[in-house]
Protein backbone atom coordinates (compact mmCIF):
# COMPACT_ATOMS: atom_id res chain seq x y z
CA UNK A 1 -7.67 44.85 -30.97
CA UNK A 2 -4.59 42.64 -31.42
CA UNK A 3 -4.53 41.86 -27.95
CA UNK A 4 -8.17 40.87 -27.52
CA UNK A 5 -7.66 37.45 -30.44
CA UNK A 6 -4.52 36.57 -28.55
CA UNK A 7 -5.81 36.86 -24.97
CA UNK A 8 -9.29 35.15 -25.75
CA UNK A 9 -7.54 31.59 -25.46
CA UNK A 10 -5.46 32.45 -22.34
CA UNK A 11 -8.60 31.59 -20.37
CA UNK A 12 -9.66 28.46 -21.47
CA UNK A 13 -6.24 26.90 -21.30
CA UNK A 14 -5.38 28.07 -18.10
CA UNK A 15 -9.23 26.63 -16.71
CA UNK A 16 -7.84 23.70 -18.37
CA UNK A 17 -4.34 23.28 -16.69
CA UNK A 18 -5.60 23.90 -13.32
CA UNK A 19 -7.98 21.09 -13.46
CA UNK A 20 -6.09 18.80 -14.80
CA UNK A 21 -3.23 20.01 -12.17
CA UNK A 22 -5.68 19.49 -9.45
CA UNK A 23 -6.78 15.99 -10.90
CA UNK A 24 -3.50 14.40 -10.77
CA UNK A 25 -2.76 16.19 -7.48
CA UNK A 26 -5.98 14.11 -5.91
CA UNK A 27 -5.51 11.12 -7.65
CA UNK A 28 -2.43 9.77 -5.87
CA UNK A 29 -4.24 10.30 -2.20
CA UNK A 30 -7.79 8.67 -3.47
CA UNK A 31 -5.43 5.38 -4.51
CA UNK A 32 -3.55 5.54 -1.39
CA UNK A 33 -7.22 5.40 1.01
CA UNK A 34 -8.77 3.14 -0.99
CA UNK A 35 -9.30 -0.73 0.26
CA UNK A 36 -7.39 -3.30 -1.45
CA UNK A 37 -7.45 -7.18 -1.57
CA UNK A 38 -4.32 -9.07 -2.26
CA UNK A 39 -2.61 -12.12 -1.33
CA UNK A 40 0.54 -12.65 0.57
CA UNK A 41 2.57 -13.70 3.56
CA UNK A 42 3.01 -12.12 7.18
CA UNK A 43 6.91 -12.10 8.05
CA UNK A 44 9.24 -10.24 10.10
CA UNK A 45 10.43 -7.01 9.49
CA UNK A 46 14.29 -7.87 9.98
CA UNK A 47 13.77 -11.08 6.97
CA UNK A 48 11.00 -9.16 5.06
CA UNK A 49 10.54 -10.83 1.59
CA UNK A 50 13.41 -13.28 2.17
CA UNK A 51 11.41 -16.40 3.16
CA UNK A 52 7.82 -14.95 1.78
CA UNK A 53 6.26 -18.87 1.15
CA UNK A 54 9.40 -20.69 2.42
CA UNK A 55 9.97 -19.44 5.77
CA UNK A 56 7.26 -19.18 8.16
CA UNK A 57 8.95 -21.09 10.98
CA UNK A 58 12.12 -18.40 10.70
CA UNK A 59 9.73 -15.89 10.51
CA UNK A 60 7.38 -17.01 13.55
CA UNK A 61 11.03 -17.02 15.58
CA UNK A 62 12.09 -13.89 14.01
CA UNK A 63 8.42 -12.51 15.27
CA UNK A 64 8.46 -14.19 18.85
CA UNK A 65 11.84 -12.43 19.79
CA UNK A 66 10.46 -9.21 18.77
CA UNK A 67 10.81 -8.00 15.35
CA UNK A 68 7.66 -6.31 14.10
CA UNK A 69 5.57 -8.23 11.35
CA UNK A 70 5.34 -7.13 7.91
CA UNK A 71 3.08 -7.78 5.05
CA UNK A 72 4.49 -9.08 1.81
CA UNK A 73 2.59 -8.45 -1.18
CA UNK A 74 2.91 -12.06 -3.28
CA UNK A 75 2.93 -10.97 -6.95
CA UNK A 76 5.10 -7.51 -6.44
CA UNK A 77 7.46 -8.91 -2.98
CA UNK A 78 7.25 -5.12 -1.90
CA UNK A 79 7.20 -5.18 1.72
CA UNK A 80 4.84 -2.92 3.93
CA UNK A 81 5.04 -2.36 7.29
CA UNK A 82 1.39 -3.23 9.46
CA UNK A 83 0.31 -0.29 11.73
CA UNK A 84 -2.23 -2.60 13.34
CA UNK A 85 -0.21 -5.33 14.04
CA UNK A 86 -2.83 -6.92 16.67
CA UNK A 87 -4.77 -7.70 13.71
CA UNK A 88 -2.31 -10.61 11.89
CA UNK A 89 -1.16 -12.54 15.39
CA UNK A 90 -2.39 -15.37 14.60
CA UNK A 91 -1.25 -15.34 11.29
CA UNK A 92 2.41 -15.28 11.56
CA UNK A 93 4.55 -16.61 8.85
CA UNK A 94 1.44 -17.72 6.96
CA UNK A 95 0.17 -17.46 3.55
CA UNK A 96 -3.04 -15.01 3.88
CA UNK A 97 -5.55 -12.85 1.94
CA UNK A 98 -6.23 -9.03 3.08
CA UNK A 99 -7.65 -6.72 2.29
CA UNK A 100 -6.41 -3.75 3.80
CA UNK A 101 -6.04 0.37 3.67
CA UNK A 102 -2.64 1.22 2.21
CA UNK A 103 -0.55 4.19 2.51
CA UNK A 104 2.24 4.55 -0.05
CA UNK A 105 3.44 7.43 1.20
CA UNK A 106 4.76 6.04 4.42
CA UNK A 107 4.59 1.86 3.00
CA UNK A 108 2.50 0.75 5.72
CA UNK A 109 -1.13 -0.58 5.77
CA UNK A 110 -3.77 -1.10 8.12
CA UNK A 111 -5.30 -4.83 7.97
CA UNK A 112 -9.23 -4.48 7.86
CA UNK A 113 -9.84 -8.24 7.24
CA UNK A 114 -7.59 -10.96 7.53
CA UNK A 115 -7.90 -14.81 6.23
CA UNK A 116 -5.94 -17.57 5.08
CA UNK A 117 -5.21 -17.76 1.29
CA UNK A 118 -7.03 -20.31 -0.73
């Protein structure tokens, strides 16, 4: 009879820890799909955050002899690589808002919509 008071909770608790395991497991992937809108700068993958706002004619060079562009977030510098890169030609070394898919997991994004920043 003992065992019956002390087991009774066992239940409940461990319902409780594997939702909130699953939870946190999820969370991380629905932030990583979801769409985001942020400012920032197209550069070159070699210069990255180096001349975000100060060096779009290096990074226009930097991006004509090759080097892959990058996105550079404004307010964190973090630099993510584009895995649609057709999408920002035109916007090479210039200020822009996106809004865009993100994967942390691998730091790249995928440019939905593309414009100059206001």
């Amino acid at each position: 009879m003992g065992n019956c008071k002390l087991n009774s909770w066992r239940f409940p608790v461990n319902r409780a820890l594997s939702v909130i395991t699953i939870a946190l497991t999820l969370a991380p992937l629905s932030a990583m799909a979801a769409d985001s809108t942020i400012n920032g700068y197209i550069s070159d993958a070699m210069c990255g955050a180096k001349h975000a706002g100060t060096g779009a004619a290096c990074a226009k060079k930097c991006l004509a002899g090759g080097s892959a562009p990058v996105f550079v977030d404004e307010a964190k510098k973090e630099v993510w690589t584009i895995d649609n890169p057709d999408a920002v030609k035109s916007f090479y070394g210039d200020h822009v808002t996106v809004t865009a898919t993100a994967d942390a997991a691998k730091k790249s994004v995928h440019i939905d919509s593309i414009a100059e920043a206001k």
